[in-house]
Protein backbone atom coordinates (compact mmCIF):
# COMPACT_ATOMS: atom_id res chain seq x y z
CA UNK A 1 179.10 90.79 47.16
CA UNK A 2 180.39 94.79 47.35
CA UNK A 3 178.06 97.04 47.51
CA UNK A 4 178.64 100.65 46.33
CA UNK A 5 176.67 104.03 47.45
CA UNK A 6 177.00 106.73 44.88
CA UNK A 7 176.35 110.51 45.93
CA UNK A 8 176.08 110.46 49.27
CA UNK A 9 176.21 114.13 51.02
CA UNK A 10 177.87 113.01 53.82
CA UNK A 11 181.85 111.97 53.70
CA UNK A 12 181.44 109.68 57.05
CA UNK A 13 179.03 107.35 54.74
CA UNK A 14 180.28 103.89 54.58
CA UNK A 15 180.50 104.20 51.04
CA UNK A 16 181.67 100.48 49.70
CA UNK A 17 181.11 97.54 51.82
CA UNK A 18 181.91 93.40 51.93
CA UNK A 19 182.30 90.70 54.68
CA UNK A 20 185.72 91.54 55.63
CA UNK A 21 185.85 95.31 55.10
CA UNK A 22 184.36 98.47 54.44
CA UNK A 23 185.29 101.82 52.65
CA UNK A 24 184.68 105.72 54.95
CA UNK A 25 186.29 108.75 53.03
CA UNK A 26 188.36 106.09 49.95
CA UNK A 27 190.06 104.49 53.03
CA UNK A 28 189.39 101.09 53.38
CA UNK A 29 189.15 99.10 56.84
CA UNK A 30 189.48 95.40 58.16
CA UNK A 31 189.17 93.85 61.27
CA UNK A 32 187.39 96.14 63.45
CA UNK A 33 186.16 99.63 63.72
CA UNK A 34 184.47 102.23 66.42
CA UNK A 35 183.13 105.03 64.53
CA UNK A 36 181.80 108.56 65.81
CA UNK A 37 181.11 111.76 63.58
CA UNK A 38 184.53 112.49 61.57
CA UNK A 39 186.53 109.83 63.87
CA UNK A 40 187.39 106.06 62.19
CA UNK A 41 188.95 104.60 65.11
CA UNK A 42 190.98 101.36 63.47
CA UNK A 43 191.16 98.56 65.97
CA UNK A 44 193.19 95.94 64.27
CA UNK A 45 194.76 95.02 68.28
CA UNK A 46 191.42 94.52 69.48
CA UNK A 47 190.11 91.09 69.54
CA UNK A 48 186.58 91.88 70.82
CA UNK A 49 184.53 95.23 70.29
CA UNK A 50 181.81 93.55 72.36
CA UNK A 51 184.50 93.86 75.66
CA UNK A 52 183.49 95.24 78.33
CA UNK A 53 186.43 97.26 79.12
CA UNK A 54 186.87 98.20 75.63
CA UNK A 55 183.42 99.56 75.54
CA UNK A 56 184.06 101.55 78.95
CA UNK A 57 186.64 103.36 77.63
CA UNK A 58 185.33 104.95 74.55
CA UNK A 59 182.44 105.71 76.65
CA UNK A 60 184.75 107.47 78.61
CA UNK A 61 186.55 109.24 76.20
CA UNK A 62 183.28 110.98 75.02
CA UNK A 63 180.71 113.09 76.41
CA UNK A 64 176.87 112.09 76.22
CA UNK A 65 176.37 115.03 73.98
CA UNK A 66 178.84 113.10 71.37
CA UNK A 67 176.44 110.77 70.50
CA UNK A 68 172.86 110.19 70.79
CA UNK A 69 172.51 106.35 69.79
CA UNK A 70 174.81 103.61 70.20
CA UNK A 71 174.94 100.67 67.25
CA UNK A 72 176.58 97.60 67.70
CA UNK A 73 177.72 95.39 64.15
CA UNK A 74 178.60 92.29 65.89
CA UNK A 75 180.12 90.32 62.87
CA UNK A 76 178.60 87.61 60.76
CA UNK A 77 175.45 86.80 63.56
CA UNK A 78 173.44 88.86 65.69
CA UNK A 79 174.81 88.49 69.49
CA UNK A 80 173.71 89.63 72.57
CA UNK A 81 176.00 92.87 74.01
CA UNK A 82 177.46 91.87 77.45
CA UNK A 83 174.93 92.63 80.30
CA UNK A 84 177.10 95.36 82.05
CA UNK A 85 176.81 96.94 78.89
CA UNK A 86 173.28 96.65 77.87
CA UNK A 87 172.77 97.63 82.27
CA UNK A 88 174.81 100.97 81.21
CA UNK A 89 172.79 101.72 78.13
CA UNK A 90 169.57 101.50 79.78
CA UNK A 91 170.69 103.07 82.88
CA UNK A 92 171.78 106.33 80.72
CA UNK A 93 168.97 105.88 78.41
CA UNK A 94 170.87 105.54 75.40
CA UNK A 95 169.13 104.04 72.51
CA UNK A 96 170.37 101.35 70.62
CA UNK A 97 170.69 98.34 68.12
CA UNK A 98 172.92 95.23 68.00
CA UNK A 99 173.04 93.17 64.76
CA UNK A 100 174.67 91.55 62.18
CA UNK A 101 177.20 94.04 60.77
CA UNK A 102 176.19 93.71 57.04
CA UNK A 103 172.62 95.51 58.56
CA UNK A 104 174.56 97.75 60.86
CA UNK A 105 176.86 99.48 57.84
CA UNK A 106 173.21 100.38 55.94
CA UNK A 107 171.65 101.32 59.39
CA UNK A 108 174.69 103.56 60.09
CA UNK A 109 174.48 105.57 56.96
CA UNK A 110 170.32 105.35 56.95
CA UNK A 111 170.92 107.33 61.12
CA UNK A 112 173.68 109.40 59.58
CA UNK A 113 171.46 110.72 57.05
CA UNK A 114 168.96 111.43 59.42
CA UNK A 115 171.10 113.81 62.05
CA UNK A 116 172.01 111.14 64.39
CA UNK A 117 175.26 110.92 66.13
CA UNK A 118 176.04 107.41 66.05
CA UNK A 119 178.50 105.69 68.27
CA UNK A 120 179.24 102.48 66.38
CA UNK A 121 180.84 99.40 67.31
CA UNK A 122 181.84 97.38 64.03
CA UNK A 123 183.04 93.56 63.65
CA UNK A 124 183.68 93.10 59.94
CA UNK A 125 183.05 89.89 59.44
CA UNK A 126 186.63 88.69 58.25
């Protein structure tokens, strides 16, 4: 099943969407993506968005004022986050969400269209 949004005011909507990949400004991604404001960050060499360590670096890359909820897609079932990550989220106060990533690409564009700045984590369930 694709699913297709049609005039959406914002060009960081995920605009088309299936299991294995989904569609921000007519570009179209696989694998795995981390996604904040105007920045599609394509991780094709990553084999785990939930990883620790990959997780601790985009935080550190970015400011807290970047984002102001954190949303994790983690593929074709809802899984936990790692508990060093879940102890940093709640130890910075950061809200956030972890499901499958079919409901994280129409939560993403429902918090986009809202104001939020969402830092996404998304396993596309290939």
């Amino acid at each position: 099943m694709q699913i297709e949004f049609e005039n959406l005011s914002n060009d960081y909507f995920i605009s088309s969407y299936s299991k294995n990949y989904i569609v921000i400004k007519e570009k179209k991604y696989f694998d795995r993506v981390i996604l904040l404001g105007s920045t599609v960050d394509d991780c094709k060499d990553v084999k785990n968005l939930l990883n620790v360590s990959v997780f601790h670096n985009k935080i550190k890359q970015l400011n807290k004022i970047d984002y102001n909820f954190i949303l994790f897609g983690t593929g074709n079932t809802t899984q936990k986050i790692p508990l060093k990550i879940h102890e940093f989220v709640i130890n910075n106060n950061i809200p956030y969400e972890a499901m499958r990533s079919i409901s994280a690409f129409k939560t993403y564009n429902i918090l986009l269209s809202q104001g939020k700045k969402i830092l996404a984590f998304l396993e596309l369930e290939t």
